[in-house]
N, C-alpha and C. Protein backbone atom coordinates (compact mmCIF):
# COMPACT_ATOMS: atom_id res chain seq x y z
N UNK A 1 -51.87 -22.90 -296.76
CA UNK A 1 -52.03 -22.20 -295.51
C UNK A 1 -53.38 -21.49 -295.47
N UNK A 2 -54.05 -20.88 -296.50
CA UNK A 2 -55.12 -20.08 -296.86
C UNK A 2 -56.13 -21.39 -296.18
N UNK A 3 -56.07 -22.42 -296.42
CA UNK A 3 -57.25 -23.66 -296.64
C UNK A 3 -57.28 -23.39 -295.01
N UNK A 4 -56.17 -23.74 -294.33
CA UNK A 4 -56.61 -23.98 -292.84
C UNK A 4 -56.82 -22.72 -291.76
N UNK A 5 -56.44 -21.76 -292.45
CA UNK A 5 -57.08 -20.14 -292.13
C UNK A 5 -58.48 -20.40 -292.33
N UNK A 6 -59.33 -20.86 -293.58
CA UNK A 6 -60.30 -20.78 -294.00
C UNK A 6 -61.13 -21.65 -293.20
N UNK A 7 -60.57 -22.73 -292.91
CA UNK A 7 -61.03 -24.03 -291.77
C UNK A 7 -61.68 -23.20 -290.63
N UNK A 8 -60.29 -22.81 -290.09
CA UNK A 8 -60.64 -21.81 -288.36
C UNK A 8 -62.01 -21.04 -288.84
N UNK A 9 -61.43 -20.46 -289.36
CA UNK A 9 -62.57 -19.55 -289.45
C UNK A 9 -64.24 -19.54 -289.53
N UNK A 10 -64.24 -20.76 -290.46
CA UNK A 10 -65.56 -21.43 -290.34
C UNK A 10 -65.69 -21.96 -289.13
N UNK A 11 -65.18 -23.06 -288.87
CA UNK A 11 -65.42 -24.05 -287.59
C UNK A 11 -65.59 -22.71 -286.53
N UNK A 12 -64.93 -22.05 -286.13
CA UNK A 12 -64.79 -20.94 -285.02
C UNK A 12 -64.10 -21.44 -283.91
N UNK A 13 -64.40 -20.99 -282.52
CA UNK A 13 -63.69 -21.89 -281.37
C UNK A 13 -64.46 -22.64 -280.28
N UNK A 14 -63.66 -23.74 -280.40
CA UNK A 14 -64.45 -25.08 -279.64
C UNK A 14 -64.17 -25.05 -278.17
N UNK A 15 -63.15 -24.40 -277.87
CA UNK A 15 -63.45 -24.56 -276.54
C UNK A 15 -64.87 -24.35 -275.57
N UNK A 16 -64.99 -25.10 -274.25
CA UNK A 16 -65.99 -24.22 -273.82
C UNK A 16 -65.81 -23.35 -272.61
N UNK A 17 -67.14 -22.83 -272.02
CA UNK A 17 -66.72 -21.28 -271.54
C UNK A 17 -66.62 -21.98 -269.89
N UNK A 18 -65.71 -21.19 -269.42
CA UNK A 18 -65.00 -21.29 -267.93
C UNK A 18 -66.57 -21.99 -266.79
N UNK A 19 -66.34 -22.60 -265.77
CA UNK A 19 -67.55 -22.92 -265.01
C UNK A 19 -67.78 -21.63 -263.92
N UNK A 20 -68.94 -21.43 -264.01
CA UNK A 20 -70.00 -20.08 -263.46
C UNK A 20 -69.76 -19.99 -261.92
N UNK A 21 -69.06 -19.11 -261.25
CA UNK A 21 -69.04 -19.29 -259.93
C UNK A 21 -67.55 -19.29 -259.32
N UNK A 22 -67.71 -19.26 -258.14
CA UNK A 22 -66.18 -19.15 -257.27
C UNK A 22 -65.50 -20.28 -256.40
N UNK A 23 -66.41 -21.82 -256.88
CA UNK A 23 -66.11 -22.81 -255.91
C UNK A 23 -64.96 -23.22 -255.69
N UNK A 24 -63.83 -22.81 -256.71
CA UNK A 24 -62.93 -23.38 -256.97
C UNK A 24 -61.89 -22.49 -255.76
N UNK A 25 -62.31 -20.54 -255.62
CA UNK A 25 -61.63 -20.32 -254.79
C UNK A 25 -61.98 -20.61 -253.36
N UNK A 26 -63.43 -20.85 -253.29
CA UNK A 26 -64.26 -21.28 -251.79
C UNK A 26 -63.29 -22.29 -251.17
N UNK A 27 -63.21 -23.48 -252.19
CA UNK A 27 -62.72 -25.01 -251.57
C UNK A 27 -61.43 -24.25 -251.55
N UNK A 28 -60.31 -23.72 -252.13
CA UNK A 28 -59.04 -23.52 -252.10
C UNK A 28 -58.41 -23.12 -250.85
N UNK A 29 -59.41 -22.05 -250.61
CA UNK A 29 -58.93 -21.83 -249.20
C UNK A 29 -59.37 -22.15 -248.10
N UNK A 30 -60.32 -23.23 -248.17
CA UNK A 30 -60.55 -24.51 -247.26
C UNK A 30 -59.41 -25.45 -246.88
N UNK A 31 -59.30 -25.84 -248.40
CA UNK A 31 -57.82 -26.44 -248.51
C UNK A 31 -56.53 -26.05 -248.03
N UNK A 32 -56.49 -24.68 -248.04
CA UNK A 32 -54.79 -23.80 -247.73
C UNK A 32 -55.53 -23.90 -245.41
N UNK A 33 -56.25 -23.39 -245.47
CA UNK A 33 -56.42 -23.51 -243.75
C UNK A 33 -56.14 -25.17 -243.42
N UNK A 34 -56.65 -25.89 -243.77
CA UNK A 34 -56.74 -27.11 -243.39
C UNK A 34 -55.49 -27.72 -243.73
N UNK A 35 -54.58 -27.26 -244.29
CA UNK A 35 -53.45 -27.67 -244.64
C UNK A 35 -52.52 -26.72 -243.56
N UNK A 36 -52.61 -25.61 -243.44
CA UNK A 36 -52.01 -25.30 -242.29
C UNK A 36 -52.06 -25.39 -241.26
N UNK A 37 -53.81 -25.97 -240.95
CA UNK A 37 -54.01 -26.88 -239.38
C UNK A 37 -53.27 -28.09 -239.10
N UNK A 38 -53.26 -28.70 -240.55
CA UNK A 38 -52.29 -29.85 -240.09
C UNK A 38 -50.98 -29.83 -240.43
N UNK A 39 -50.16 -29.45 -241.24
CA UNK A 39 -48.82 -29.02 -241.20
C UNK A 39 -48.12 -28.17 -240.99
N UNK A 40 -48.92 -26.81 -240.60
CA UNK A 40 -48.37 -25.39 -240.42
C UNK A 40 -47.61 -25.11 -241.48
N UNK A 41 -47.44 -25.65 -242.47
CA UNK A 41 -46.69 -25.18 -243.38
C UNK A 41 -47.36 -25.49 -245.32
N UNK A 42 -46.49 -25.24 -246.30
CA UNK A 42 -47.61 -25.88 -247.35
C UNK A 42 -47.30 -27.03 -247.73
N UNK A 43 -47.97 -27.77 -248.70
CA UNK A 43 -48.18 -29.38 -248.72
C UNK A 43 -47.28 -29.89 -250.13
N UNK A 44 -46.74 -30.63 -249.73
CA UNK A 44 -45.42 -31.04 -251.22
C UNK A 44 -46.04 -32.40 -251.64
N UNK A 45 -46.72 -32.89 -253.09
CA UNK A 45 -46.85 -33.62 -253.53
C UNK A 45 -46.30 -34.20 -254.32
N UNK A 46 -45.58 -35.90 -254.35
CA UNK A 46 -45.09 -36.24 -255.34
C UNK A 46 -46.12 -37.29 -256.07
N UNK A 47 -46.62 -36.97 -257.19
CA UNK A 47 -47.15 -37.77 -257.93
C UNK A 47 -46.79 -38.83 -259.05
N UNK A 48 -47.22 -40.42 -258.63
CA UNK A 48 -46.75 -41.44 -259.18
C UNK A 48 -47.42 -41.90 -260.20
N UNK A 49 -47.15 -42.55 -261.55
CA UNK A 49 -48.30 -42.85 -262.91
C UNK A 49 -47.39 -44.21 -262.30
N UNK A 50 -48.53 -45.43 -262.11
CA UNK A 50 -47.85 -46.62 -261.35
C UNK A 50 -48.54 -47.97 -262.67
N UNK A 51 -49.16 -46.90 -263.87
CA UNK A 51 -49.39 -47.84 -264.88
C UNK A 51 -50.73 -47.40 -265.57
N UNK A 52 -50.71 -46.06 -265.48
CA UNK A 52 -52.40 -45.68 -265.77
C UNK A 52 -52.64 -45.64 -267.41
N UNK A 53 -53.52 -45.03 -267.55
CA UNK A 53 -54.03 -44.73 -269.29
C UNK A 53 -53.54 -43.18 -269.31
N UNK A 54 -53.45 -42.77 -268.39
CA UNK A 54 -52.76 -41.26 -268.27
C UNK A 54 -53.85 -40.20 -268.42
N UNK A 55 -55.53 -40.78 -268.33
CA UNK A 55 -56.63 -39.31 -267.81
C UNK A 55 -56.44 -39.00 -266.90
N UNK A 56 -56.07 -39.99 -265.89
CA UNK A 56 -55.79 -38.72 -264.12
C UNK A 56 -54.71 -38.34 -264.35
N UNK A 57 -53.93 -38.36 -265.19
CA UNK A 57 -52.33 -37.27 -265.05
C UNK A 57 -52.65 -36.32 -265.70
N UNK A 58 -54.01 -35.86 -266.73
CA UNK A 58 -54.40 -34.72 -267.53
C UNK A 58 -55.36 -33.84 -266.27
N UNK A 59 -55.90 -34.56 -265.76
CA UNK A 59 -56.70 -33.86 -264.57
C UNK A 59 -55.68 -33.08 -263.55
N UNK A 60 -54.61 -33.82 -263.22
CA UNK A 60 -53.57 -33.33 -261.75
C UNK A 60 -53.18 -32.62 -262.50
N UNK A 61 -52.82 -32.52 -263.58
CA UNK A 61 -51.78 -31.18 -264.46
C UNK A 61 -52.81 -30.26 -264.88
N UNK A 62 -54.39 -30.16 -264.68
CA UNK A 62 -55.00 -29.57 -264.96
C UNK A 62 -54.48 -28.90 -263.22
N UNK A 63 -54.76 -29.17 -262.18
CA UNK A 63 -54.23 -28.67 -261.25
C UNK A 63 -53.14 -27.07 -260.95
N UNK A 64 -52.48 -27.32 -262.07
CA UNK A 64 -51.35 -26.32 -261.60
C UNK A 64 -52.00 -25.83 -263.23
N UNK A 65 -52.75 -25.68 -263.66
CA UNK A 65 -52.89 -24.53 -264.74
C UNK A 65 -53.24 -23.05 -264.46
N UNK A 66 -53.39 -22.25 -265.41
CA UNK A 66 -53.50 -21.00 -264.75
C UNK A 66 -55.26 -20.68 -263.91
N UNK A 67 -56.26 -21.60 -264.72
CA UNK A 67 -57.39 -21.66 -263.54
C UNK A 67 -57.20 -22.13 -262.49
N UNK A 68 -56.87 -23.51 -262.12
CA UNK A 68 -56.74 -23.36 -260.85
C UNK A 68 -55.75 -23.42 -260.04
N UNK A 69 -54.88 -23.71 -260.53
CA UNK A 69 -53.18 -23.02 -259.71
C UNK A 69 -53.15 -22.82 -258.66
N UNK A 70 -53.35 -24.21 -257.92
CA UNK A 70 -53.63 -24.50 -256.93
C UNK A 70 -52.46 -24.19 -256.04
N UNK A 71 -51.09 -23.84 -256.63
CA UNK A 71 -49.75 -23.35 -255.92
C UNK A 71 -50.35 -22.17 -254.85
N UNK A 72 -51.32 -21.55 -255.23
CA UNK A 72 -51.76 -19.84 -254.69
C UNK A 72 -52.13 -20.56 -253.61
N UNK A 73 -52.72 -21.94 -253.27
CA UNK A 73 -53.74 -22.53 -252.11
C UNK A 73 -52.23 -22.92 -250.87
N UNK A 74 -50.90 -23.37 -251.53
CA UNK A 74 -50.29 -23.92 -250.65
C UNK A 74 -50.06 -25.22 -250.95
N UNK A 75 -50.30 -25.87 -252.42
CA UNK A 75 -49.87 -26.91 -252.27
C UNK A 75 -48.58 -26.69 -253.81
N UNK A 76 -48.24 -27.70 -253.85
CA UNK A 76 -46.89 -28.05 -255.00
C UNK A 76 -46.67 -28.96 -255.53
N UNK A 77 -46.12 -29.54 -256.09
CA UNK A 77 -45.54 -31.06 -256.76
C UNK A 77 -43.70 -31.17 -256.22
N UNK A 78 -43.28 -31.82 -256.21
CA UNK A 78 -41.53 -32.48 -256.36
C UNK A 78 -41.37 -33.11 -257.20
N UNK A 79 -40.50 -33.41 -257.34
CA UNK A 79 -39.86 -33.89 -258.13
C UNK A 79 -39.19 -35.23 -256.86
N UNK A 80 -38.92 -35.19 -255.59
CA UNK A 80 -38.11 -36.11 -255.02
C UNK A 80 -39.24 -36.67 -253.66
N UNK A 81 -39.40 -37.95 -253.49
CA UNK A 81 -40.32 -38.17 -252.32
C UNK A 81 -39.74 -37.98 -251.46
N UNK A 82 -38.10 -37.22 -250.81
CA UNK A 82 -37.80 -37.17 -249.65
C UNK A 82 -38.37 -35.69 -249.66
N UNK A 83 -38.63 -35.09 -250.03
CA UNK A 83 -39.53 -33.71 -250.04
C UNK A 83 -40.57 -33.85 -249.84
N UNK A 84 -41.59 -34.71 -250.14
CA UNK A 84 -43.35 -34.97 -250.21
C UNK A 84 -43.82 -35.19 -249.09
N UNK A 85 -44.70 -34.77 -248.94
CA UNK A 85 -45.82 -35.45 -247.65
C UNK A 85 -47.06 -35.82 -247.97
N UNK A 86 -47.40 -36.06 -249.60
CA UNK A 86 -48.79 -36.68 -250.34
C UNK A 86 -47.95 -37.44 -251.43
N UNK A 87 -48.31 -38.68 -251.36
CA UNK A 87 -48.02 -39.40 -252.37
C UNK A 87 -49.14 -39.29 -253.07
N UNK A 88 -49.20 -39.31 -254.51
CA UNK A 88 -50.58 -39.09 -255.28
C UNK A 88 -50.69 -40.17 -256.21
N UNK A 89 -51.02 -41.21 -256.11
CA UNK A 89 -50.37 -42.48 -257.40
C UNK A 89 -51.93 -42.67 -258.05
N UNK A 90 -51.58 -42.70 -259.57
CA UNK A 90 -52.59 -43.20 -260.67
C UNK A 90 -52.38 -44.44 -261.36
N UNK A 91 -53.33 -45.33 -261.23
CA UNK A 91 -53.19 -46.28 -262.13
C UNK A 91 -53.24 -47.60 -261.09
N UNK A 92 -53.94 -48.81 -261.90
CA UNK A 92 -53.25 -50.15 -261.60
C UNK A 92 -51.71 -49.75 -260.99
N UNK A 93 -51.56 -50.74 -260.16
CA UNK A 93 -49.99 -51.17 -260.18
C UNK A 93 -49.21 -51.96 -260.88
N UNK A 94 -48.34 -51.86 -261.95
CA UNK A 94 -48.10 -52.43 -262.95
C UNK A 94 -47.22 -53.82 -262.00
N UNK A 95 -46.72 -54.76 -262.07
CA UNK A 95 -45.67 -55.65 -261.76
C UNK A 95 -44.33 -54.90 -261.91
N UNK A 96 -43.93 -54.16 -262.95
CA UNK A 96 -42.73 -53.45 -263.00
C UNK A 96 -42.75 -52.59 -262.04
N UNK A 97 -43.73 -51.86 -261.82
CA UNK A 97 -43.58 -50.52 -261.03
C UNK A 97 -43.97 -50.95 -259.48
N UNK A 98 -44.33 -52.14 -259.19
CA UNK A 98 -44.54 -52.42 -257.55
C UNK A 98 -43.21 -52.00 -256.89
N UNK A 99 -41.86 -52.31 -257.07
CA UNK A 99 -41.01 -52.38 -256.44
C UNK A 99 -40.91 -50.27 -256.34
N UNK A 100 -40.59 -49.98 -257.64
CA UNK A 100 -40.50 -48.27 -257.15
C UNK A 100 -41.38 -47.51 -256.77
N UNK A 101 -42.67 -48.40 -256.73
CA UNK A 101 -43.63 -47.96 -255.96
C UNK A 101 -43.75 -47.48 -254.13
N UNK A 102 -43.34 -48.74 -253.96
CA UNK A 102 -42.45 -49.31 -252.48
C UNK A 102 -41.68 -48.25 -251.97
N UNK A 103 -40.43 -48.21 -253.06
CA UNK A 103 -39.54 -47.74 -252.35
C UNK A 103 -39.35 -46.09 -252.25
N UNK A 104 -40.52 -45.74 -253.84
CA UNK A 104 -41.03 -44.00 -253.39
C UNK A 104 -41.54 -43.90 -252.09
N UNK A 105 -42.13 -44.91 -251.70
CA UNK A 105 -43.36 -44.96 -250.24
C UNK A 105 -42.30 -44.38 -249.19
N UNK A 106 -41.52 -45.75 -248.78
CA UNK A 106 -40.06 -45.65 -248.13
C UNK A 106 -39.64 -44.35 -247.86
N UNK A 107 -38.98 -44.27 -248.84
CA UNK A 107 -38.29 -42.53 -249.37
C UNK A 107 -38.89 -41.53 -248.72
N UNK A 108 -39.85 -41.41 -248.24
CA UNK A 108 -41.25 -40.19 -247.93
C UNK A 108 -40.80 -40.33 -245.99
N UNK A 109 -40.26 -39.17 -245.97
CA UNK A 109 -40.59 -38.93 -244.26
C UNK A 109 -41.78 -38.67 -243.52
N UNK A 110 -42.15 -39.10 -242.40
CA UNK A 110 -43.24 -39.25 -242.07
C UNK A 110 -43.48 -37.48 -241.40
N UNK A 111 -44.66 -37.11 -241.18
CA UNK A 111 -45.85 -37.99 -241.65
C UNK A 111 -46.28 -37.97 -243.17
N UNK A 112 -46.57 -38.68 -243.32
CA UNK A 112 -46.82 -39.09 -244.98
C UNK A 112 -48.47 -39.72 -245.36
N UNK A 113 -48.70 -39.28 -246.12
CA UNK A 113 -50.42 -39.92 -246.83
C UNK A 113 -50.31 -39.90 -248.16
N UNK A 114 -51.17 -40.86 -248.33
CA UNK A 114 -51.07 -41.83 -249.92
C UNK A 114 -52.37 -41.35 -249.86
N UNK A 115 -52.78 -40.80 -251.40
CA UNK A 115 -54.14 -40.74 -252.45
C UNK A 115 -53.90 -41.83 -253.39
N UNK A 116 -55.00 -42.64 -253.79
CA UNK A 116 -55.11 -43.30 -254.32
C UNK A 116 -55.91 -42.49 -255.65
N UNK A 117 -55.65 -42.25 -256.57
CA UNK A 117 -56.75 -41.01 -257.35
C UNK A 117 -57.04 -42.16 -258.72
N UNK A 118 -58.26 -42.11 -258.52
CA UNK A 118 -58.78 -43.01 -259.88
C UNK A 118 -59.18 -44.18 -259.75
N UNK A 119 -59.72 -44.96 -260.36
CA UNK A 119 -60.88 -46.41 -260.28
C UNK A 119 -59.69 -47.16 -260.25
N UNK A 120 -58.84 -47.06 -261.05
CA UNK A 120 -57.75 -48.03 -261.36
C UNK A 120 -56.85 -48.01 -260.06
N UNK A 121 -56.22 -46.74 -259.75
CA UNK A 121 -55.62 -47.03 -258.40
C UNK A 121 -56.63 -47.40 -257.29
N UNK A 122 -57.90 -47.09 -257.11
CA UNK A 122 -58.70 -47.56 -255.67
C UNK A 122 -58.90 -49.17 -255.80
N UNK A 123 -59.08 -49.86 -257.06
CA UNK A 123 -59.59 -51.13 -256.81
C UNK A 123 -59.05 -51.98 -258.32
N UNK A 124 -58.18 -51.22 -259.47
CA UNK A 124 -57.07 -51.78 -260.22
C UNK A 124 -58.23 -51.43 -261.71
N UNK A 125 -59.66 -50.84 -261.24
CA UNK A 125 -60.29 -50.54 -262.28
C UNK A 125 -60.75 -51.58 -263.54
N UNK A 126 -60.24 -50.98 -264.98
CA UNK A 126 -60.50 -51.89 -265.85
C UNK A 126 -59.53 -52.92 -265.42
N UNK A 127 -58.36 -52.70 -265.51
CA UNK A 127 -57.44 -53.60 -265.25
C UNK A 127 -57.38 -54.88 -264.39
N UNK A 128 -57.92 -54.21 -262.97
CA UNK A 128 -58.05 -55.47 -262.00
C UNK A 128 -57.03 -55.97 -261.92
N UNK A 129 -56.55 -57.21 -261.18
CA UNK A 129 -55.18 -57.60 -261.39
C UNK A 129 -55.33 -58.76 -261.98
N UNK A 130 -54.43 -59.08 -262.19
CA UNK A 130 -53.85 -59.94 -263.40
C UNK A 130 -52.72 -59.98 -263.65
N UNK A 131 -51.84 -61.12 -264.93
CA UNK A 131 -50.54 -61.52 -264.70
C UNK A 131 -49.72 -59.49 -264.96
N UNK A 132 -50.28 -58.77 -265.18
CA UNK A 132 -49.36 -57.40 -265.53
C UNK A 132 -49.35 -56.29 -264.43
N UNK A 133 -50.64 -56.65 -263.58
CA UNK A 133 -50.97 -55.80 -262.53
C UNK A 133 -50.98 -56.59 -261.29
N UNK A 134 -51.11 -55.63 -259.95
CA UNK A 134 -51.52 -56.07 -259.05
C UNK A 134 -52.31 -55.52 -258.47
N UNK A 135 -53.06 -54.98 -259.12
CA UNK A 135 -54.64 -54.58 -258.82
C UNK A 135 -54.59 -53.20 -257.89
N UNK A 136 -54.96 -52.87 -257.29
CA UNK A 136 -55.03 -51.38 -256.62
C UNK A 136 -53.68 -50.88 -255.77
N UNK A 137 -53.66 -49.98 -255.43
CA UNK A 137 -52.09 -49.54 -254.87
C UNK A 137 -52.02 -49.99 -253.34
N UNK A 138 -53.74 -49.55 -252.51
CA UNK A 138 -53.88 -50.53 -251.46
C UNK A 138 -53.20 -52.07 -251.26
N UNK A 139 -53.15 -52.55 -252.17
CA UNK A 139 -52.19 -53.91 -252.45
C UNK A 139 -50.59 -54.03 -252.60
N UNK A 140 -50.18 -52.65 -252.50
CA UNK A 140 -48.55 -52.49 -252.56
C UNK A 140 -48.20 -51.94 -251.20
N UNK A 141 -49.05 -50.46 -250.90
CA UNK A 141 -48.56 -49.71 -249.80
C UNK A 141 -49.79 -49.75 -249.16
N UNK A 142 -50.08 -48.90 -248.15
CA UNK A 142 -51.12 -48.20 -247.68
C UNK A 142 -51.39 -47.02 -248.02
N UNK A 143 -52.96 -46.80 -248.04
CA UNK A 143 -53.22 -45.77 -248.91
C UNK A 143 -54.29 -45.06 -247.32
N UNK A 144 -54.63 -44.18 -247.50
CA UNK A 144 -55.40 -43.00 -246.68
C UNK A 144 -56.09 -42.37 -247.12
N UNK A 145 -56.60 -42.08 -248.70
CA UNK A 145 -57.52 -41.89 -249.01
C UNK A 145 -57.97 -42.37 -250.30
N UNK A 146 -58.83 -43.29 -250.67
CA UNK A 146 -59.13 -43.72 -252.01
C UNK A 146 -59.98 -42.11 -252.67
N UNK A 147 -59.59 -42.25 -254.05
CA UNK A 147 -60.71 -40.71 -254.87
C UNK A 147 -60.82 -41.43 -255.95
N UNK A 148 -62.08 -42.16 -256.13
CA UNK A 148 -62.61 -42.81 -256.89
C UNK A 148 -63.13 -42.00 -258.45
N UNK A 149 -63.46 -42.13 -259.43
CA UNK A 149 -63.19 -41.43 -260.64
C UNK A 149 -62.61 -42.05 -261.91
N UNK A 150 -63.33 -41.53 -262.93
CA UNK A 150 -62.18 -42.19 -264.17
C UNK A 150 -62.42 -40.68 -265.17
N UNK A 151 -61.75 -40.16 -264.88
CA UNK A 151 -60.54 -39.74 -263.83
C UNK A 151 -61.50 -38.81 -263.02
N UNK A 152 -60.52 -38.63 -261.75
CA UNK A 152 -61.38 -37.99 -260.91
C UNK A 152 -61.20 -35.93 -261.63
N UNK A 153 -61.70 -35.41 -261.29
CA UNK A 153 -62.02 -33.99 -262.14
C UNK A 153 -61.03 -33.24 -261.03
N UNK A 154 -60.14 -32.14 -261.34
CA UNK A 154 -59.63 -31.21 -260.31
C UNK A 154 -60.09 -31.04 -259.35
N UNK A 155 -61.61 -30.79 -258.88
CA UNK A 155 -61.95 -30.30 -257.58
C UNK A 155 -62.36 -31.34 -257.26
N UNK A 156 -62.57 -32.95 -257.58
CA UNK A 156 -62.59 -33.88 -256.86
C UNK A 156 -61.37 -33.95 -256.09
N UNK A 157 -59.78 -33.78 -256.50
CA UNK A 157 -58.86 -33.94 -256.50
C UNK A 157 -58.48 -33.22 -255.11
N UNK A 158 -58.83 -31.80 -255.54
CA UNK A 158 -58.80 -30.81 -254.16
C UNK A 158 -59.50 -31.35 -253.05
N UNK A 159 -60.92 -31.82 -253.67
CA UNK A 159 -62.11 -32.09 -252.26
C UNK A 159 -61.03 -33.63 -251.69
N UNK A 160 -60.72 -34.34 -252.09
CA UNK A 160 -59.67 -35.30 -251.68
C UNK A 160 -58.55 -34.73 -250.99
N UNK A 161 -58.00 -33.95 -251.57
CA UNK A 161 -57.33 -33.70 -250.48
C UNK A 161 -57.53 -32.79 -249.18
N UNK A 162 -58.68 -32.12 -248.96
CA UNK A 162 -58.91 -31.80 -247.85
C UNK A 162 -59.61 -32.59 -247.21
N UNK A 163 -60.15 -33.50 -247.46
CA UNK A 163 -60.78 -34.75 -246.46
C UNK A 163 -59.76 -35.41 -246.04
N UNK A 164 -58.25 -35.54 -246.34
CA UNK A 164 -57.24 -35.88 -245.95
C UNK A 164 -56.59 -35.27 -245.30
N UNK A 165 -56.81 -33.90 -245.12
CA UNK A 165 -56.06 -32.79 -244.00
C UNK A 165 -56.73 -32.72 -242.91
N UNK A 166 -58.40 -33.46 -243.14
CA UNK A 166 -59.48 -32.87 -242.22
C UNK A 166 -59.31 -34.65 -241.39
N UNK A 167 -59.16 -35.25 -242.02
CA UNK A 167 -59.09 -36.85 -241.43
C UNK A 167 -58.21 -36.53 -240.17
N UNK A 168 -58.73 -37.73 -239.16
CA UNK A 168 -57.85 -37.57 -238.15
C UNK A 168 -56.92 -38.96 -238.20
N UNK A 169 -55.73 -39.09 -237.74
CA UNK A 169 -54.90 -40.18 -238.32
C UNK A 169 -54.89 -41.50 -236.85
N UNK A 170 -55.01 -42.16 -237.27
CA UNK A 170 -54.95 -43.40 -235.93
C UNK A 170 -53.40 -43.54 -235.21
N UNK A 171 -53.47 -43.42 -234.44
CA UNK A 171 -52.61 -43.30 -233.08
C UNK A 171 -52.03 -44.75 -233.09
């Protein structure tokens, strides 16, 4: 136990230091108005891993950490897509997961918008399609906003979703 006391101590701590500035609360409450322009209420996300490597699921869960806790802005996660009004899907679309892909879509009362978050969900990425994939999620459902990235970073994530509150939807 002494040895890896002795470790820390040398090495010291690796983290690094927080980013300089307030952009994170600037965009937030860009995000919380623009979310109440278009739903009057706050925004329920259910987020789908439809076959990823799992860096954009470390980024979205960077989301609800105590920096940016993005809950304070008005938005959330579910657990059920009859609650959601953002589908958030990462990854290729696997062949297994097309069908509950679908039918999460389904499940979602309107009005409803799909993020596509990551290289792999906008265009199937490394993956591409092939006999295991079917290449981007655009290819299962409809999507409304591609957020291109490997992986896209939290405040890409945010800036995505207010270009999606700020979008106007076709009639």
């Amino acid at each position: 136990m002494s040895k890896i006391f002795s470790k820390i101590w040398q090495i010291g701590t690796l983290t690094e230091a927080p980013p300089v500035g307030d952009e994170i609360e600037t965009l937030g409450k860009e995000v919380k108005r623009a979310i109440e322009q278009r739903l009057s209420r706050s925004l329920a996300i259910r987020q789908v891993d439809a076959g990823s490597c799992n860096a954009c699921e470390l980024e979205i869960h960077a989301l609800v950490n105590p920096y940016y806790d993005i809950s304070r802005f008005g938005i959330h996660f579910v657990a059920s897509p009859r609650h959601a009004d953002l589908l958030l899907v990462t990854g290729p679309v696997s062949r297994h997961m097309e069908t509950a892909l679908r039918r999460t879509w389904r499940a979602m009362a309107n009005p409803r918008f799909v993020i596509a978050s990551g290289n792999c969900a906008c265009n199937g990425g490394e993956f591409g399609s092939n006999y295991a994939t079917c290449g981007g999620v655009s290819r299962v459902i409809p999507v409304d906003l591609h957020l291109p990235g490997c992986p896209p970073t939290p405040n890409d994530l945010m800036r995505g979703i207010l270009a999606l509150m700020r979008k106007e939807r076709p009639q």
